[in-house]
Protein backbone atom coordinates (compact mmCIF):
# COMPACT_ATOMS: atom_id res chain seq x y z
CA UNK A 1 7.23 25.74 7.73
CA UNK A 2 3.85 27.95 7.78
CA UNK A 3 3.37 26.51 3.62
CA UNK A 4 3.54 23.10 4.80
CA UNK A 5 0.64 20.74 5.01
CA UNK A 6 0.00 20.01 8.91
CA UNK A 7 -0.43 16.27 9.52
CA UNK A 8 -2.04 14.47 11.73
CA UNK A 9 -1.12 10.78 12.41
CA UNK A 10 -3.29 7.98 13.93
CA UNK A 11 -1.97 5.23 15.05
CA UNK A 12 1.71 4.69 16.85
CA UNK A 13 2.45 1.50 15.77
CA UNK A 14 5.88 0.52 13.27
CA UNK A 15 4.21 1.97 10.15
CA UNK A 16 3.27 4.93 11.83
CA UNK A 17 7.11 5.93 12.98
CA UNK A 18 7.86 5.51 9.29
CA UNK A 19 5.50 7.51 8.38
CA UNK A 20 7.23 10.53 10.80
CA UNK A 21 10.40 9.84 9.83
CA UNK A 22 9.38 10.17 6.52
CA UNK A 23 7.75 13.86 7.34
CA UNK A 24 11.10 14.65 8.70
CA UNK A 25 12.39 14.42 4.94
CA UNK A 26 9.71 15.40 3.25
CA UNK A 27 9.61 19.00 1.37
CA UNK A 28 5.67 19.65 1.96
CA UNK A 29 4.72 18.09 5.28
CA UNK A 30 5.34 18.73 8.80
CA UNK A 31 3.83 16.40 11.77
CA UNK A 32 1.37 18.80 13.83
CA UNK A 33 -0.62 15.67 15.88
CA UNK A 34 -0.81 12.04 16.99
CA UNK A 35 -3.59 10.16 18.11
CA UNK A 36 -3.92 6.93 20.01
CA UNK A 37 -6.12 5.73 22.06
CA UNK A 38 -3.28 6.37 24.84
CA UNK A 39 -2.49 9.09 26.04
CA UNK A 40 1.01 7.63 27.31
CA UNK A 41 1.41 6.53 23.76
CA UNK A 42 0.79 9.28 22.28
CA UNK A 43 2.92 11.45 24.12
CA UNK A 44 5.98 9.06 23.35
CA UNK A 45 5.50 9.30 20.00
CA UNK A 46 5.40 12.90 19.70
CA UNK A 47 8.70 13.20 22.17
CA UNK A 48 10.83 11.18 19.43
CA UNK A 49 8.84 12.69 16.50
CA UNK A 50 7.10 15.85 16.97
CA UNK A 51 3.80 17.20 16.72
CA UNK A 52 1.23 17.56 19.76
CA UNK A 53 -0.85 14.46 21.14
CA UNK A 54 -3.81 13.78 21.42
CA UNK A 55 -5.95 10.77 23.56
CA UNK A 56 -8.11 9.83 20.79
CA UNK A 57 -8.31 9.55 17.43
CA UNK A 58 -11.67 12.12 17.20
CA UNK A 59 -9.46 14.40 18.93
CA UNK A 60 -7.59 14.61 16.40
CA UNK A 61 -10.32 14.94 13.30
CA UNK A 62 -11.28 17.76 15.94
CA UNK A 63 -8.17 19.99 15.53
CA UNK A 64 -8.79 22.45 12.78
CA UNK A 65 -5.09 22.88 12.82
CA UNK A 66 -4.64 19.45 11.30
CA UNK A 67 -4.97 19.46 7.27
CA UNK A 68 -4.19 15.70 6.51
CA UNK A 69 -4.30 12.88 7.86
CA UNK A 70 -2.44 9.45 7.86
CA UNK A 71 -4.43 6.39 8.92
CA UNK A 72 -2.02 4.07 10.10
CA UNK A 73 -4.11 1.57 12.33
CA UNK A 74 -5.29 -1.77 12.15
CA UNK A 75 -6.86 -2.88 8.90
CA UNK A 76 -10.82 -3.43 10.34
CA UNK A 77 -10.34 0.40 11.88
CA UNK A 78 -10.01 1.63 8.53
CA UNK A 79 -13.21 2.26 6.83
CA UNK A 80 -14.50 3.79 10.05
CA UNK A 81 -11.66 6.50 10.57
CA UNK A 82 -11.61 7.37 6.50
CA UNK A 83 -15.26 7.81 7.09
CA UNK A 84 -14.86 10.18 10.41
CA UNK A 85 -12.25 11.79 8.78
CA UNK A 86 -13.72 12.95 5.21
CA UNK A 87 -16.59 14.53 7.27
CA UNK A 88 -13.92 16.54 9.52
CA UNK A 89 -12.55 17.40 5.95
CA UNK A 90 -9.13 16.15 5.89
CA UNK A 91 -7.62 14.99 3.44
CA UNK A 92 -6.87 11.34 3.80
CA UNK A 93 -3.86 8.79 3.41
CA UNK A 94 -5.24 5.39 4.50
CA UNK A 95 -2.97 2.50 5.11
CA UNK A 96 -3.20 -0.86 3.07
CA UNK A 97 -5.46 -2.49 2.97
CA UNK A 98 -8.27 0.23 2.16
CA UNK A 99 -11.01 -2.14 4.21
CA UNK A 100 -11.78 -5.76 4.41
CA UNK A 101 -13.90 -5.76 1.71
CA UNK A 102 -15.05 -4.06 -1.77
CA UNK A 103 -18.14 -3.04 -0.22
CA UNK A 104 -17.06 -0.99 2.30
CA UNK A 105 -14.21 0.54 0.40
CA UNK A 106 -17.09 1.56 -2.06
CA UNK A 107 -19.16 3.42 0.98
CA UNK A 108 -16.01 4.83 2.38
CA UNK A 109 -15.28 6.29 -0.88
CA UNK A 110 -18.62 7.72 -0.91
CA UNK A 111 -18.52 9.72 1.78
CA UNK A 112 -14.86 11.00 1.06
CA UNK A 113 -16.63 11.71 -2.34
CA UNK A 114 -19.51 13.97 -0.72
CA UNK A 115 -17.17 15.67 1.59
CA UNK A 116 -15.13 16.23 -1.67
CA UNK A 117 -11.84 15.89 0.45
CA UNK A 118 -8.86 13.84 -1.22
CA UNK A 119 -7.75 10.33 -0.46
CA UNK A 120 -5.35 7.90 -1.39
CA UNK A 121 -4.67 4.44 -0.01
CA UNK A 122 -0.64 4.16 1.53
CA UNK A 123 0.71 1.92 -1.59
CA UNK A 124 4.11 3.91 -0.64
CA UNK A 125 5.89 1.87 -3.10
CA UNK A 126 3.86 3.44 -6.05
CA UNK A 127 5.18 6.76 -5.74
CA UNK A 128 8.76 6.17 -5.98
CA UNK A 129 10.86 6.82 -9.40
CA UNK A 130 11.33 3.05 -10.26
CA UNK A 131 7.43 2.74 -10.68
CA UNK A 132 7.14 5.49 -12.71
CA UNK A 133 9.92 4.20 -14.89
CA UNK A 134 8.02 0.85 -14.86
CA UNK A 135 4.99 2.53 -16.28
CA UNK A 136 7.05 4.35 -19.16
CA UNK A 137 8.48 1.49 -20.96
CA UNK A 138 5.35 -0.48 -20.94
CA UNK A 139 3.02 2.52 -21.92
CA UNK A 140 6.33 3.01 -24.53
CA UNK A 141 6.47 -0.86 -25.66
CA UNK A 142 9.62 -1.55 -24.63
CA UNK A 143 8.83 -5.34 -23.78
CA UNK A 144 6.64 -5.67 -26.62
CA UNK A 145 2.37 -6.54 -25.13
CA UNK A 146 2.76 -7.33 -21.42
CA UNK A 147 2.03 -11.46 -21.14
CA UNK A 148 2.99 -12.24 -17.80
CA UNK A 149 3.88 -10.74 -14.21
CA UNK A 150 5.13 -12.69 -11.22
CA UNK A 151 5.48 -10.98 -7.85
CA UNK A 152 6.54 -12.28 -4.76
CA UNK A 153 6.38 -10.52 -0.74
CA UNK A 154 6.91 -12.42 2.33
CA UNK A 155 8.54 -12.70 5.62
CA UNK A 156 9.15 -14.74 8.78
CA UNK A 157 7.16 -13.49 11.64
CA UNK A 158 7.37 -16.50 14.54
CA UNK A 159 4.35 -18.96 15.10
CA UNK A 160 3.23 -17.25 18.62
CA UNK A 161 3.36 -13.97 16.82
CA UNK A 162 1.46 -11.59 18.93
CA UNK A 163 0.20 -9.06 15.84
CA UNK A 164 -3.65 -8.14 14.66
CA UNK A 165 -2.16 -9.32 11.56
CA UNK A 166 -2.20 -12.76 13.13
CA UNK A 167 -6.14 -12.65 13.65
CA UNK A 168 -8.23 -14.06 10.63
CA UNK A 169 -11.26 -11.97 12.24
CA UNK A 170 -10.02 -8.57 12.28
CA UNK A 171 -8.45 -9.10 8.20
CA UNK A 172 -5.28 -11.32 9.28
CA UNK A 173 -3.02 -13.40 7.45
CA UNK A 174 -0.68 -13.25 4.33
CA UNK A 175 -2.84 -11.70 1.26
CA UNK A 176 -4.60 -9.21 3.75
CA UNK A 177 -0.91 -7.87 4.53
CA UNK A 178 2.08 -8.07 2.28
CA UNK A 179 -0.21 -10.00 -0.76
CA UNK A 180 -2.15 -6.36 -1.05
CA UNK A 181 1.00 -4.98 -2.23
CA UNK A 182 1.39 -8.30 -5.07
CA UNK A 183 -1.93 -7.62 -6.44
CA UNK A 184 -2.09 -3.93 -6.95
CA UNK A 185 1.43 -4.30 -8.84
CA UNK A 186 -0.66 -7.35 -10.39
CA UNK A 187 -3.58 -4.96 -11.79
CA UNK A 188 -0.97 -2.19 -12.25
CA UNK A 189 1.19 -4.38 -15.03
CA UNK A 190 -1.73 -5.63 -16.68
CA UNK A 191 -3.60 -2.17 -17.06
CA UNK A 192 -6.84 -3.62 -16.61
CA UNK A 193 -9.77 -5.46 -14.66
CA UNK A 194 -9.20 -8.73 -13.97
CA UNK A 195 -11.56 -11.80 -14.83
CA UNK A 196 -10.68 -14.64 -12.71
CA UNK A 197 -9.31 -15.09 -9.18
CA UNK A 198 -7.30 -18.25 -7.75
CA UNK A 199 -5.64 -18.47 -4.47
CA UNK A 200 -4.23 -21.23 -2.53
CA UNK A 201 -3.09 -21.30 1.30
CA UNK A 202 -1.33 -23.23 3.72
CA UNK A 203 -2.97 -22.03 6.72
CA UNK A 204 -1.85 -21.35 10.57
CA UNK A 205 -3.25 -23.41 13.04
CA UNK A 206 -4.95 -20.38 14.31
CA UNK A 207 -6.93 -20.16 10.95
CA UNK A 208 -4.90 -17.64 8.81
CA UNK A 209 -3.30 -18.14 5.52
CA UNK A 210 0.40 -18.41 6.61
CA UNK A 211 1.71 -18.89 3.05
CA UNK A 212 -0.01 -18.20 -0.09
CA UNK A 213 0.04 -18.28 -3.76
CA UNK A 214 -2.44 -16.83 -6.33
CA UNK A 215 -3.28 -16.13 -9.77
CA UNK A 216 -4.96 -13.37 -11.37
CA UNK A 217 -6.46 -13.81 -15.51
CA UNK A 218 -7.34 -11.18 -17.31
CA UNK A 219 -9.60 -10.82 -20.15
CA UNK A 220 -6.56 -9.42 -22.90
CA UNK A 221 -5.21 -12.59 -21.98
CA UNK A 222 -2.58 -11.31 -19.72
CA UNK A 223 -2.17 -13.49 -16.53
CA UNK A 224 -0.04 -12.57 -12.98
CA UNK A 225 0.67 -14.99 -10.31
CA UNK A 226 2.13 -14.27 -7.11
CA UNK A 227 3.08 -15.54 -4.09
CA UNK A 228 2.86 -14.20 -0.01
CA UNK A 229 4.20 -15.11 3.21
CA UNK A 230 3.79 -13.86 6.90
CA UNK A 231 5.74 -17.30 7.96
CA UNK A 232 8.49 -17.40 4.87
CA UNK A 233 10.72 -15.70 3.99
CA UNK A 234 10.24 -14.89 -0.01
CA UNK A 235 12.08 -13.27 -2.40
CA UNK A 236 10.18 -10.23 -2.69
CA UNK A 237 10.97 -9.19 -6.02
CA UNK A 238 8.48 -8.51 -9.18
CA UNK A 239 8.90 -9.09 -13.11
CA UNK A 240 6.98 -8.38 -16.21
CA UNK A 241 7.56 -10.59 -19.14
CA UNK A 242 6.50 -9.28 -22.84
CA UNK A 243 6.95 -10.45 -26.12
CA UNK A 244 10.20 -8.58 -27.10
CA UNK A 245 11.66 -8.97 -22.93
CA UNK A 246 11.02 -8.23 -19.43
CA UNK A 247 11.06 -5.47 -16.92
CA UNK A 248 12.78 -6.97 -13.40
CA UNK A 249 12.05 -5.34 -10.20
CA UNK A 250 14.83 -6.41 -7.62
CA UNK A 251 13.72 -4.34 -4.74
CA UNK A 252 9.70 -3.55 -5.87
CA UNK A 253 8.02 -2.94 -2.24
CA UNK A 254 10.67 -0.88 -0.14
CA UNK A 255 13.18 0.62 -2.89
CA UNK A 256 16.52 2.65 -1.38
CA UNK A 257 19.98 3.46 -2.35
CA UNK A 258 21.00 0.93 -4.72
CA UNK A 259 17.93 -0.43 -6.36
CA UNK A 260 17.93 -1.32 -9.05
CA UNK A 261 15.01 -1.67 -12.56
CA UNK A 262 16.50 -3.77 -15.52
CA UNK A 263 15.23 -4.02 -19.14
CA UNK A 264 16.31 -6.98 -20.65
CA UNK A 265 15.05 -7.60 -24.59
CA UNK A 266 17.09 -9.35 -27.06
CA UNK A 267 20.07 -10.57 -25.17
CA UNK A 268 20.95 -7.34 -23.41
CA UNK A 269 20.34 -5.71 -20.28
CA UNK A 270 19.58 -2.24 -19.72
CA UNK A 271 20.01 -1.15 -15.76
CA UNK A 272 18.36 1.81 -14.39
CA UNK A 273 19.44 3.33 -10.95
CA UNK A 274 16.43 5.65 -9.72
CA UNK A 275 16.09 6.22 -5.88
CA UNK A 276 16.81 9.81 -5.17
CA UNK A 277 20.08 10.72 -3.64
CA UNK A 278 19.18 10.94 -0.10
CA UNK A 279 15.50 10.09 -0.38
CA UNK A 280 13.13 8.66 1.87
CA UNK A 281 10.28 6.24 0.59
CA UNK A 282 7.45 7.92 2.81
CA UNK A 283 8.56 11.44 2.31
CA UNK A 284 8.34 10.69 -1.34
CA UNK A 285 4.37 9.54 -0.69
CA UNK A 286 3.88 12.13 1.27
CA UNK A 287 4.82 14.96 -0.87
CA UNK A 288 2.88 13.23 -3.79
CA UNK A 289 0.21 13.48 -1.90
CA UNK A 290 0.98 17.17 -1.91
CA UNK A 291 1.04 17.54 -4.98
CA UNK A 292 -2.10 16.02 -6.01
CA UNK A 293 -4.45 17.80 -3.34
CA UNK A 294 -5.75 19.65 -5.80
CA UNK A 295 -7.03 16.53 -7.87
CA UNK A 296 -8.60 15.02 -4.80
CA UNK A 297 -6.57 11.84 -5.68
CA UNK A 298 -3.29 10.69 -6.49
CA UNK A 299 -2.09 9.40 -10.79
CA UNK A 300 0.22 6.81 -8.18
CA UNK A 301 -2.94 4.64 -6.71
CA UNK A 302 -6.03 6.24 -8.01
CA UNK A 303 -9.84 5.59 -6.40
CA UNK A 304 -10.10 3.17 -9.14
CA UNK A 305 -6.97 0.97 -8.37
CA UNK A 306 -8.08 0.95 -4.78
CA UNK A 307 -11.76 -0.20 -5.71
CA UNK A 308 -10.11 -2.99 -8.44
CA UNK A 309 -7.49 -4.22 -5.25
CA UNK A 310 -10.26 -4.88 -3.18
CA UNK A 311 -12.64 -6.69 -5.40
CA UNK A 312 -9.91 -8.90 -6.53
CA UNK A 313 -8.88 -9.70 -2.55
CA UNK A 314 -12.27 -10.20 -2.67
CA UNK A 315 -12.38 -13.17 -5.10
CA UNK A 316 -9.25 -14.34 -4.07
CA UNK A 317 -10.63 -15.06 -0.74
CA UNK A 318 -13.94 -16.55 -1.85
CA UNK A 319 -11.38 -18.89 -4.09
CA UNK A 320 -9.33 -19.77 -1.43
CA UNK A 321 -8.38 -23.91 -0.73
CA UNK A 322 -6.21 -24.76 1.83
CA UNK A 323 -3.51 -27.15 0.81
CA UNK A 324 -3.15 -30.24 2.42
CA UNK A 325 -0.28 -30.55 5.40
């Protein structure tokens, strides 16, 4: 255990305790802190999980015993805590979405940037095999030039749903939650900067966008829709059309046993079975975060692919038309 990289988690909420669990698997990391802004909670955590708490999150960024830390708190919180914690030089794993907007992603990055300490925002599902594979047969051409993606994410959370997510002034609503994950796999088949944003919304009464559906154009003439849901239950699956076939994603966002990537070009299908005997999604992001310390960022979601996410949530946003009820 004395190799391992110590972390430090903030935050005690769901994506937090998957985060631990993951640790638990993982072959670089062990959990060495928690912070919350309870004590009570914090102590909780650590009985079911490990590590020592702590009452607040600057606490934490105190302990020189803590190497890296996981931001796994509310999506305003983050550009603050990335910033407090690049000065207390830890390297950083920030939840999804980076910030609420491009230009405070861009003076977050800054100052992880002067404090040369690495970051990475938590797009967990880009560091697992089927991803990888995804990014070998279209660098190889195995669908031909990439035309089209379609993605879908969404679930049914109930319409007195008692969540941050569920309050348009802290970053709620469908694209600021599971549509992050639609766009960066968006930007990621296409390869490149998009040129045009579109998004449409049927909205919650209490002002977020409850279901959405967007498009994204690109200047090689590629083009990705999607659509989101934090009241509908969607699909949740992903596909990438080329000339010569497509790539199909059953299980894009939260791969496990059994998922499954197909190539299918010129009437047959090709199936590819890649999640790790064993394996566990957040102990996989962890230890590519390992890996990549070095580098002070991570081949899986680069600075750049964070910076291009938030300028296109960005224009989506500014595009955004409700649809009538």
């Amino acid at each position: 255990m004395a190799d391992r990289i110590a972390w430090g988690i903030l935050g005690t909420g769901r994506i937090a305790r998957a985060f631990a669990r993951g640790l638990r698997a993982s072959q670089t990391g062990v959990l060495a802190a928690v912070g919350s802004r309870s004590m009570e909670k914090a102590r909780a955590f650590c009985d079911e999980f490990g590590g020592s708490p702590r009452a607040s999150y600057d606490d934490l960024l105190a302990d020189a015993g803590v190497q890296a830390v996981y931001i796994a708190t509310p999506h305003h919180t983050h550009a603050g805590l990335t910033i407090a914690a690049a000065r207390a030089g830890k390297a950083i794993l920030c939840e999804k979405p980076f910030t609420l907007s491009l230009r405070e992603a861009e003076e977050a990055l800054e100052e992880v940037r002067r404090a040369g300490v690495f970051f990475m925002e938590a797009f967990m599902y880009r560091c697992h095999p089927q991803i990888a594979k995804l990014r070998e047969l279209l660098a190889d051409g195995a669908i031909g030039a990439p035309t089209y993606a379609h993605s879908e994410f969404g679930f049914d959370a109930p319409d007195d749903w008692d969540d941050f997510r569920a309050d348009p002034a802290v970053g709620g609503g469908a694209l600021m939650d599971v549509g992050t994950y639609c766009v960066s796999f968006s930007l990621l088949a296409a390869g490149t900067g998009f040129e045009r944003a579109e998004y449409r919304v049927q909205r919650h009464p209490r002002g977020y966008d409850a279901v959405g559906a967007g498009l994204l154009s690109f200047p090689n003439g590629f083009a990705a829709t999607f659509g989101t849901a934090v009241h509908q239950e969607l699909r949740n699956g992903a596909v990438v059309y080329g000339r010569k076939g497509r790539i199909e994603l059953d299980s894009p966002w939260v791969p496990g046993p059994g998922t499954t990537l197909r190539l299918v070009r010129q009437g047959s299908t090709e199936e590819f079975r890649l999640h790790p005997e064993g394996g566990d999604l957040y102990a996989m992001e962890a230890d590519a975060v390992a890996a990549s310390l070095p580098l002070r960022e991570c081949a899986a979601m680069p600075w750049r692919d964070t910076l291009e996410n938030m300028r296109a949530l960005d224009a989506l946003r500014r595009s955004a038309l409700t649809l009538a009820s």
